[in-house]
Protein backbone atom coordinates (compact mmCIF):
# COMPACT_ATOMS: atom_id res chain seq x y z
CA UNK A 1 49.32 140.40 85.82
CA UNK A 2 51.17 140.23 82.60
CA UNK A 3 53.94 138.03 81.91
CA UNK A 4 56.47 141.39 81.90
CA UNK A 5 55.48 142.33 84.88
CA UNK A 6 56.14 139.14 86.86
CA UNK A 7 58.93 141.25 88.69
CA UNK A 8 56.22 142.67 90.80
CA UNK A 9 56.58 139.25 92.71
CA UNK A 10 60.14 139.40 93.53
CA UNK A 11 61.08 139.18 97.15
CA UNK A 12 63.92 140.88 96.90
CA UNK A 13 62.59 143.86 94.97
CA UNK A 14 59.80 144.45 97.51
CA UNK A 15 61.83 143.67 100.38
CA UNK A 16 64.72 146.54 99.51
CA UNK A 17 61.60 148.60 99.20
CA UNK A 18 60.56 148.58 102.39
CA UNK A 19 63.63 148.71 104.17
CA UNK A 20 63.90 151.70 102.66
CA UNK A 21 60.53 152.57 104.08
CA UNK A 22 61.76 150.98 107.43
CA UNK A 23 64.91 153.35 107.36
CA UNK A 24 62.56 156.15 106.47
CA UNK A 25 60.74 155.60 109.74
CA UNK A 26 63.65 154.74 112.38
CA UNK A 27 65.66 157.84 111.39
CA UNK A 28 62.90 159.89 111.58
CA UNK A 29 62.13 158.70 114.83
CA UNK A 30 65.67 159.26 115.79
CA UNK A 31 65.34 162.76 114.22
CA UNK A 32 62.09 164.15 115.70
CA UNK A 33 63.49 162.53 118.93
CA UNK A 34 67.16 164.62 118.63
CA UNK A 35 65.49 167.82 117.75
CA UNK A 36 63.50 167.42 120.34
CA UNK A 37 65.56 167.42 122.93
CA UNK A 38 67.74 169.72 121.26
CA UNK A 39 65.16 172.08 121.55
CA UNK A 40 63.50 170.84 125.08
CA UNK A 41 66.69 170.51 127.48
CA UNK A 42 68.45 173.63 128.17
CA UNK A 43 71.36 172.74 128.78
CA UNK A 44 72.23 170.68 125.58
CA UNK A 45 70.14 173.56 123.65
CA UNK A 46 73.22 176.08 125.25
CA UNK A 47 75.94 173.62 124.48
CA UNK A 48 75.07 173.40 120.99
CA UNK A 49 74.34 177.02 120.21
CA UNK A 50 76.99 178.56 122.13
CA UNK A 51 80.28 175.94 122.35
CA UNK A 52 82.96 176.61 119.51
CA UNK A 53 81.41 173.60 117.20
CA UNK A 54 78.78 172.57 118.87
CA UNK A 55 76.86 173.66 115.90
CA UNK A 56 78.23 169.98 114.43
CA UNK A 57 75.75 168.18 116.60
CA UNK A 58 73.00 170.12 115.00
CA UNK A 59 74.54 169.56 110.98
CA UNK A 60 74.29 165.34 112.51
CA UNK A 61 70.25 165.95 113.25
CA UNK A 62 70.07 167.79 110.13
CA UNK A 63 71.51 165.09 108.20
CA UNK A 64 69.78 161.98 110.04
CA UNK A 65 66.67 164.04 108.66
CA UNK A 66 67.21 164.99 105.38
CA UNK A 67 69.64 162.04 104.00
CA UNK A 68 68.08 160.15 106.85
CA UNK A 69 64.03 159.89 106.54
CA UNK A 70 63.32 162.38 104.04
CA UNK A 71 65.89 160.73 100.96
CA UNK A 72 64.95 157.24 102.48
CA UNK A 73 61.64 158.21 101.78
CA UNK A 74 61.96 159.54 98.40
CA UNK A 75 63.92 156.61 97.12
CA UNK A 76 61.72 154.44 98.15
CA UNK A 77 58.81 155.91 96.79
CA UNK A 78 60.91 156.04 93.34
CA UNK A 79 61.94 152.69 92.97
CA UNK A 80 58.02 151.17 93.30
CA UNK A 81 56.77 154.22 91.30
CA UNK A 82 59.65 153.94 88.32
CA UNK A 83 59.06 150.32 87.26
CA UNK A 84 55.25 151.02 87.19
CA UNK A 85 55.31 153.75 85.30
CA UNK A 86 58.22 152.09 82.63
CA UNK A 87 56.24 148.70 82.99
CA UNK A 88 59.71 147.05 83.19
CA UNK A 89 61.48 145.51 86.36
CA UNK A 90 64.35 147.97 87.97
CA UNK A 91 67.52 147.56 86.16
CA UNK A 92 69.48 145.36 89.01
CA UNK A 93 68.31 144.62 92.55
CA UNK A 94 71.69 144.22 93.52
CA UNK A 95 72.55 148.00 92.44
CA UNK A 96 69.59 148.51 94.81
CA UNK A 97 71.08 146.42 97.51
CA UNK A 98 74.40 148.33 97.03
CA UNK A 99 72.55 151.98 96.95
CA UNK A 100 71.18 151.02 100.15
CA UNK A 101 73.72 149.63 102.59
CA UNK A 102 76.13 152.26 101.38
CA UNK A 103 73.58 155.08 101.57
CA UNK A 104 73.06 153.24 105.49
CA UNK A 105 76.86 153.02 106.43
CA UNK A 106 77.85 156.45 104.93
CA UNK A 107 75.35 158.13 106.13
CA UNK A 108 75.35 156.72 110.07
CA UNK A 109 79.42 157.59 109.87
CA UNK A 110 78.44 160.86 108.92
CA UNK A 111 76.03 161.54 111.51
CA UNK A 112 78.42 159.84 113.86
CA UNK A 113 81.32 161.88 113.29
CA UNK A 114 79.55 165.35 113.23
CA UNK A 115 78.63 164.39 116.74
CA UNK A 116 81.53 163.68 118.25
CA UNK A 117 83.47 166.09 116.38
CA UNK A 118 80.94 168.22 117.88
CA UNK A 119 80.79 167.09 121.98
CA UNK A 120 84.98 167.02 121.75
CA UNK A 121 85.27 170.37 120.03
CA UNK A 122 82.33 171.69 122.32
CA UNK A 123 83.93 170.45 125.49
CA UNK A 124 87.71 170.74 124.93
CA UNK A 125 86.78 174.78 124.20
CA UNK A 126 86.00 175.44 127.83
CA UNK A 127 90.09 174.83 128.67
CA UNK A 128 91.47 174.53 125.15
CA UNK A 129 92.63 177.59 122.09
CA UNK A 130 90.10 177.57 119.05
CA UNK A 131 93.30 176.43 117.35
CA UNK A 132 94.27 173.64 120.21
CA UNK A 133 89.97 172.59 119.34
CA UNK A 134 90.50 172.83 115.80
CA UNK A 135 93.38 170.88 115.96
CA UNK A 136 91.47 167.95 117.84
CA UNK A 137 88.49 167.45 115.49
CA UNK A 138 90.37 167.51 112.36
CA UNK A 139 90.38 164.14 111.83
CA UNK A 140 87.14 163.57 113.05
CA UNK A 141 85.75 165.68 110.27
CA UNK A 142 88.20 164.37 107.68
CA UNK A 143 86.89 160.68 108.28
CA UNK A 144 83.23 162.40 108.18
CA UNK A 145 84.23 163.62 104.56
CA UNK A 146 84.76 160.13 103.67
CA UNK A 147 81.77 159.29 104.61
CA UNK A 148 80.29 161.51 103.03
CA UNK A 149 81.45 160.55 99.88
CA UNK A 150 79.98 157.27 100.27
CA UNK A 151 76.58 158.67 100.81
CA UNK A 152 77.28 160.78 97.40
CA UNK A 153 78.43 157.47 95.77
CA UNK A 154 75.20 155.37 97.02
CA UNK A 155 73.10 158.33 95.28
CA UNK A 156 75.37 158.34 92.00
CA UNK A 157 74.17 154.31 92.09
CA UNK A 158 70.30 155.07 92.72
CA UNK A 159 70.52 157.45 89.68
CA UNK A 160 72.29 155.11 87.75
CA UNK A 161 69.71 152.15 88.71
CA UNK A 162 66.84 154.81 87.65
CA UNK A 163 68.47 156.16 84.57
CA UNK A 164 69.36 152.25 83.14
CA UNK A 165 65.31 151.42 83.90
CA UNK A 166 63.89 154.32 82.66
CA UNK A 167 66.64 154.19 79.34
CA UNK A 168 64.42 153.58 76.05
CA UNK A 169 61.06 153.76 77.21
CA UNK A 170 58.18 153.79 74.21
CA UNK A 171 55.23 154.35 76.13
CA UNK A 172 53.46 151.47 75.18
């Protein structure tokens, strides 16, 4: 190993790597697992496709996939493969740090929300007006938004983190 590519050895590099791996795996446990039973108990299947928002619950499995195991995957794929391919260390492990606990937090408050925005708005419109329902997960949905925005701001840092390594790359 070369002396510019000492970085290969840094804990904290490899670490964030893998728990980006390890994220990649638990929520696509949790995933499979959700649609699963979404799909497997008929009772929860009904609640979801026929309560006024229950369709939430299934935007929360759809999001622990896709932002969940499938981005978790990607980025961690992308930050070993960048840094090989520049032959030059990613720009800052702490942007990484940042990208990934605010990528975690956003994205469970997301998937948190959606869900019980959609059991209340599912359950409250068996006695309840759509308006009475709309009325009760507005802020439930409002907070998700936020949340949401932290997941877009994690993803603003990863590209930011990718654009600063990759920045002035010769080939050599």
């Amino acid at each position: 190993m070369s002396n510019n590519e000492q970085w290969l050895e840094d804990m904290d590099y490899r670490r964030y790597v893998l728990w980006f791996v390890y994220a990649c795996i638990v929520y696509s446990i949790i995933g499979f697992s959700w649609g699963a039973m979404m799909g497997g108990i008929a009772d929860f299947r009904h609640f979801v496709d026929h309560r006024l928002h229950g369709n939430l619950i299934v935007r929360a499995h759809t999001h622990v996939n896709l932002l969940g195991w499938v981005e978790m995957a990607i980025f961690a794929a992308v930050y070993y493969i960048i840094p090989r391919i520049v032959h030059r260390p990613i720009y800052s492990i702490g942007l990484m740090k940042a990208h990934f606990w605010i990528h975690n937090f956003g994205l469970i408050g997301m998937v948190v929300l959606f869900t019980l925005a959609g059991v209340i708005g599912g359950s409250a419109s068996m006695d309840h007006t759509p308006q009475e329902v709309e009325q009760a997960i507005r802020p439930f949905l409002a907070t998700m938004g936020m949340f949401g925005s932290l997941v877009l701001l994690a993803n603003l840092i990863w590209a930011y983190n990718l654009f600063r390594t990759c920045v002035g790359w010769a080939g050599k």
